[in-house]
N, C-alpha and C. Protein backbone atom coordinates (compact mmCIF):
# COMPACT_ATOMS: atom_id res chain seq x y z
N UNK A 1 29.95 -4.23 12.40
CA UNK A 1 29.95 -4.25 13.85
C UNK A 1 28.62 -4.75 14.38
N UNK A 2 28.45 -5.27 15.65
CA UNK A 2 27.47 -5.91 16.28
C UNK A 2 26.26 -4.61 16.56
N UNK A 3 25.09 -4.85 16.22
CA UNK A 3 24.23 -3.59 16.41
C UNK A 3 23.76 -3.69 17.71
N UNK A 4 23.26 -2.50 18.77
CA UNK A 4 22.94 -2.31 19.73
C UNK A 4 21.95 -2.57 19.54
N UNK A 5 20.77 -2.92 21.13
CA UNK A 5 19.74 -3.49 21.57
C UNK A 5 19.24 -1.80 21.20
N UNK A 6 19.30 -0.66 20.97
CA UNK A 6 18.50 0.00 20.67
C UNK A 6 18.27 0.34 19.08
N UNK A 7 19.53 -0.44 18.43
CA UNK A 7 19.60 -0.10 17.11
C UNK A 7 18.77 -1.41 16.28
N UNK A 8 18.75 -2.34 17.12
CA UNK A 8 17.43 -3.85 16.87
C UNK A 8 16.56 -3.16 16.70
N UNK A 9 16.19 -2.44 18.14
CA UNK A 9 14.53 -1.83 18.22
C UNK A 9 14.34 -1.15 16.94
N UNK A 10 14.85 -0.32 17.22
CA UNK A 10 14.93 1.04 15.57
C UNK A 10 14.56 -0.20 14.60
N UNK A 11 15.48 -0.47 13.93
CA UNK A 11 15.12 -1.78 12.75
C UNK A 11 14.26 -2.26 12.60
N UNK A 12 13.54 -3.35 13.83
CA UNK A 12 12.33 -3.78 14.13
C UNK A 12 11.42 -2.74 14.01
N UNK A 13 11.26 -1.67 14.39
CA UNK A 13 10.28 -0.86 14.25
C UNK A 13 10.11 -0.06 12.84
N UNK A 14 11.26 -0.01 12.27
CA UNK A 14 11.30 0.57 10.58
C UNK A 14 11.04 -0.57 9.87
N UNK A 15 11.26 -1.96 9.64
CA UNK A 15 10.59 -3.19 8.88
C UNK A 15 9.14 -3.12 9.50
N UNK A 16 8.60 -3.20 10.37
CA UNK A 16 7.54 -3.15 10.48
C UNK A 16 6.48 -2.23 9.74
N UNK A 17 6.73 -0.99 10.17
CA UNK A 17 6.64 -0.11 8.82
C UNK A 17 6.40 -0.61 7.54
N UNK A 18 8.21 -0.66 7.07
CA UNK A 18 8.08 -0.69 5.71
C UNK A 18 7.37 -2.36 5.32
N UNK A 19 6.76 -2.73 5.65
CA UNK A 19 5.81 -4.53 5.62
C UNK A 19 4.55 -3.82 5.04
N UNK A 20 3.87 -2.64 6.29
CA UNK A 20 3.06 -2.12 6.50
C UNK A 20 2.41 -1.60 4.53
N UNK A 21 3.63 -0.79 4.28
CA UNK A 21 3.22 0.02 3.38
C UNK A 21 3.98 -1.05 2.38
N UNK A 22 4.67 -1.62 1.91
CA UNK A 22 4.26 -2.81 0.80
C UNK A 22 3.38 -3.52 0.64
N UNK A 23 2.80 -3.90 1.51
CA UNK A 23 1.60 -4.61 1.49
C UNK A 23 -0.05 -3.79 0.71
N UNK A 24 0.35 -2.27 1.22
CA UNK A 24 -0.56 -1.32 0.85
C UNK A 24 -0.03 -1.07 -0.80
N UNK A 25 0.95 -1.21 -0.96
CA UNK A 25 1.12 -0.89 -2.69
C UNK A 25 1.17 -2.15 -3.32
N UNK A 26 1.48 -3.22 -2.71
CA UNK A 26 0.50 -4.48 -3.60
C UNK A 26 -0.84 -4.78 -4.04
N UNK A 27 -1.35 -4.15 -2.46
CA UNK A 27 -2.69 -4.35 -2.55
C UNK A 27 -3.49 -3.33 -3.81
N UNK A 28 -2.90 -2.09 -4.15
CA UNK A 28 -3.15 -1.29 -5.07
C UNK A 28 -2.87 -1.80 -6.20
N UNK A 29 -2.25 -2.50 -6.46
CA UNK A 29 -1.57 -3.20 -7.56
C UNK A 29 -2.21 -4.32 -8.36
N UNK A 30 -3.70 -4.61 -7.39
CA UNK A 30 -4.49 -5.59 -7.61
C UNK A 30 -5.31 -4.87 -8.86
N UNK A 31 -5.38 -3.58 -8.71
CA UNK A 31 -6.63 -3.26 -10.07
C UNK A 31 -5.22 -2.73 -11.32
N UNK A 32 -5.56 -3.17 -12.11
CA UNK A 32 -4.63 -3.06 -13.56
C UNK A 32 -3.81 -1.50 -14.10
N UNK A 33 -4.99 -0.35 -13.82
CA UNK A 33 -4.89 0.31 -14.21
C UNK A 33 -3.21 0.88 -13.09
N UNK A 34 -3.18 0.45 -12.06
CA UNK A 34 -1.74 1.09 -11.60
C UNK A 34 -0.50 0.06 -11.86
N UNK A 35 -0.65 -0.88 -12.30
CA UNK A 35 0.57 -1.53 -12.66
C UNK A 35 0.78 -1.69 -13.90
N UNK A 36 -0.07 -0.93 -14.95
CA UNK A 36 0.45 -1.34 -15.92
C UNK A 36 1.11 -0.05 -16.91
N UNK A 37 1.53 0.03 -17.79
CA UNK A 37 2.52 1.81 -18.18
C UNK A 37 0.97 2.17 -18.34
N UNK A 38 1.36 3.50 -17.81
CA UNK A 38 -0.09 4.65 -18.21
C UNK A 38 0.33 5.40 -19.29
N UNK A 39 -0.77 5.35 -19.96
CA UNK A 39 -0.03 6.11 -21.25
C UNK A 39 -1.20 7.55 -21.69
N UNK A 40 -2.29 7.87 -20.42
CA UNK A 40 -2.72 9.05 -20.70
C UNK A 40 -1.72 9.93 -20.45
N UNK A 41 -1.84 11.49 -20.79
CA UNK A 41 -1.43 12.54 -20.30
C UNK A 41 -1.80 13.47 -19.90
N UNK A 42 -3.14 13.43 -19.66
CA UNK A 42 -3.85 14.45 -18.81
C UNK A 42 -3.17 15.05 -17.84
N UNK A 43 -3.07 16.39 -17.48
CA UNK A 43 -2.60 16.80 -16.07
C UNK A 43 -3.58 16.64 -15.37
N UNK A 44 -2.83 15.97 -14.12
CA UNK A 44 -3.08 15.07 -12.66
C UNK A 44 -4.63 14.44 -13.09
N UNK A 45 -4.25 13.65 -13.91
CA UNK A 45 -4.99 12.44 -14.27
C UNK A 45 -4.49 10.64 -13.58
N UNK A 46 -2.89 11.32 -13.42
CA UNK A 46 -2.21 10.18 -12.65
C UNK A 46 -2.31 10.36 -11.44
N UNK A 47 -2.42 11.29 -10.82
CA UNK A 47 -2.82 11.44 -9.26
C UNK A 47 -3.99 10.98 -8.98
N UNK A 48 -5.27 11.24 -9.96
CA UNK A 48 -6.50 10.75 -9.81
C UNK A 48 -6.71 9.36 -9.40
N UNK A 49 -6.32 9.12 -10.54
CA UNK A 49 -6.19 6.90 -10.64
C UNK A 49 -5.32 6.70 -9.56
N UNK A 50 -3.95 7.30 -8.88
CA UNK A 50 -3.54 6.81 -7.80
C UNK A 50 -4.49 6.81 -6.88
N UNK A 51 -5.28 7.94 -6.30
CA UNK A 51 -6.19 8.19 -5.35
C UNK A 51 -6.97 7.39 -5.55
N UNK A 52 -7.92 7.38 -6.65
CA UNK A 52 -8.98 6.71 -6.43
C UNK A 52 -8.77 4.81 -5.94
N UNK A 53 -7.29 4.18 -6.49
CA UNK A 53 -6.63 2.88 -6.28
C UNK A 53 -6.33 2.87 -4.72
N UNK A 54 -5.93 3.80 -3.81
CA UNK A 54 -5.85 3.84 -2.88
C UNK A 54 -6.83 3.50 -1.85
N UNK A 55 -8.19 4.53 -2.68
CA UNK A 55 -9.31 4.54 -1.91
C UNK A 55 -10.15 3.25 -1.97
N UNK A 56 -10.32 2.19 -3.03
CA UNK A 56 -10.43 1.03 -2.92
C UNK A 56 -10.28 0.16 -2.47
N UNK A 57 -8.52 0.55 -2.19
CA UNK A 57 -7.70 -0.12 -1.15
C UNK A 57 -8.10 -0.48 -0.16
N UNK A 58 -7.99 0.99 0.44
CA UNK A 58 -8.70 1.01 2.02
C UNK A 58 -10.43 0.88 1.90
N UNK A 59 -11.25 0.95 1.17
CA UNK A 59 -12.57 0.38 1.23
C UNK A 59 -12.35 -1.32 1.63
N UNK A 60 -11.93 -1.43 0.34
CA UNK A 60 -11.67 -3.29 0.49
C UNK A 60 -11.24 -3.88 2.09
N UNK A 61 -10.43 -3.19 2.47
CA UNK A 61 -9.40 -4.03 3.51
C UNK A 61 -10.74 -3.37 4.85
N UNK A 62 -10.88 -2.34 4.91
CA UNK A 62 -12.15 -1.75 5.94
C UNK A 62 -13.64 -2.53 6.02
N UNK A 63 -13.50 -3.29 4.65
CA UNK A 63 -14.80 -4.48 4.53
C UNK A 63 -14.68 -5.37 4.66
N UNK A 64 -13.52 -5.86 4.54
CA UNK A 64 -12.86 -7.49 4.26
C UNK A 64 -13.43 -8.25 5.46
N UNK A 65 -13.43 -7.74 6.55
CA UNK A 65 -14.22 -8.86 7.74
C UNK A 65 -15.54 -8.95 7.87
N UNK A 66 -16.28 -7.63 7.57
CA UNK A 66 -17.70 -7.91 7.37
C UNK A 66 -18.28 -8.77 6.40
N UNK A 67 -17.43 -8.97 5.53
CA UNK A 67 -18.37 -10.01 4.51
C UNK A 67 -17.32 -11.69 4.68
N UNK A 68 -16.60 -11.15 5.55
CA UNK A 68 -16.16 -13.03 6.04
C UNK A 68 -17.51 -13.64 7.28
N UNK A 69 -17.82 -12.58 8.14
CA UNK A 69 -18.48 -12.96 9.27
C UNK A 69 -19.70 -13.29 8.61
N UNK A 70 -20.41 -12.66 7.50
CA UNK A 70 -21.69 -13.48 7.17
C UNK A 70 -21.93 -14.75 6.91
């Protein structure tokens, strides 16, 4: 059936989103250690390396214009 002008919006506003946060798990995806099989087993040793991949993340992308403008 034909979707309503409020059920566009909804859509449009959930792809937007989900763009949002693929882009953020690619960008994590750039350092090796999260895309490739982990084969420690430390408990929450995998939470660690997620966090710390995250936090790079957002360092990187929070710097990315200061070192274009120089």
């Amino acid at each position: 059936r034909e979707l309503t002008s409020d059920e566009k919006q909804e859509n449009k506003r959930i792809s937007g989103i989900r763009i949002k946060v693929e882009h953020a798990i690619g960008g994590m995806k750039k350092y090796r250690i999260v895309k490739e099989r982990f084969r420690c087993h430390k408990f929450g040793f995998e939470d660690m390396v997620i966090l710390i991949a995250c936090g790079l993340h957002n360092f990187r992308i929070s710097h990315k214009m200061r070192y274009i403008t120089i």
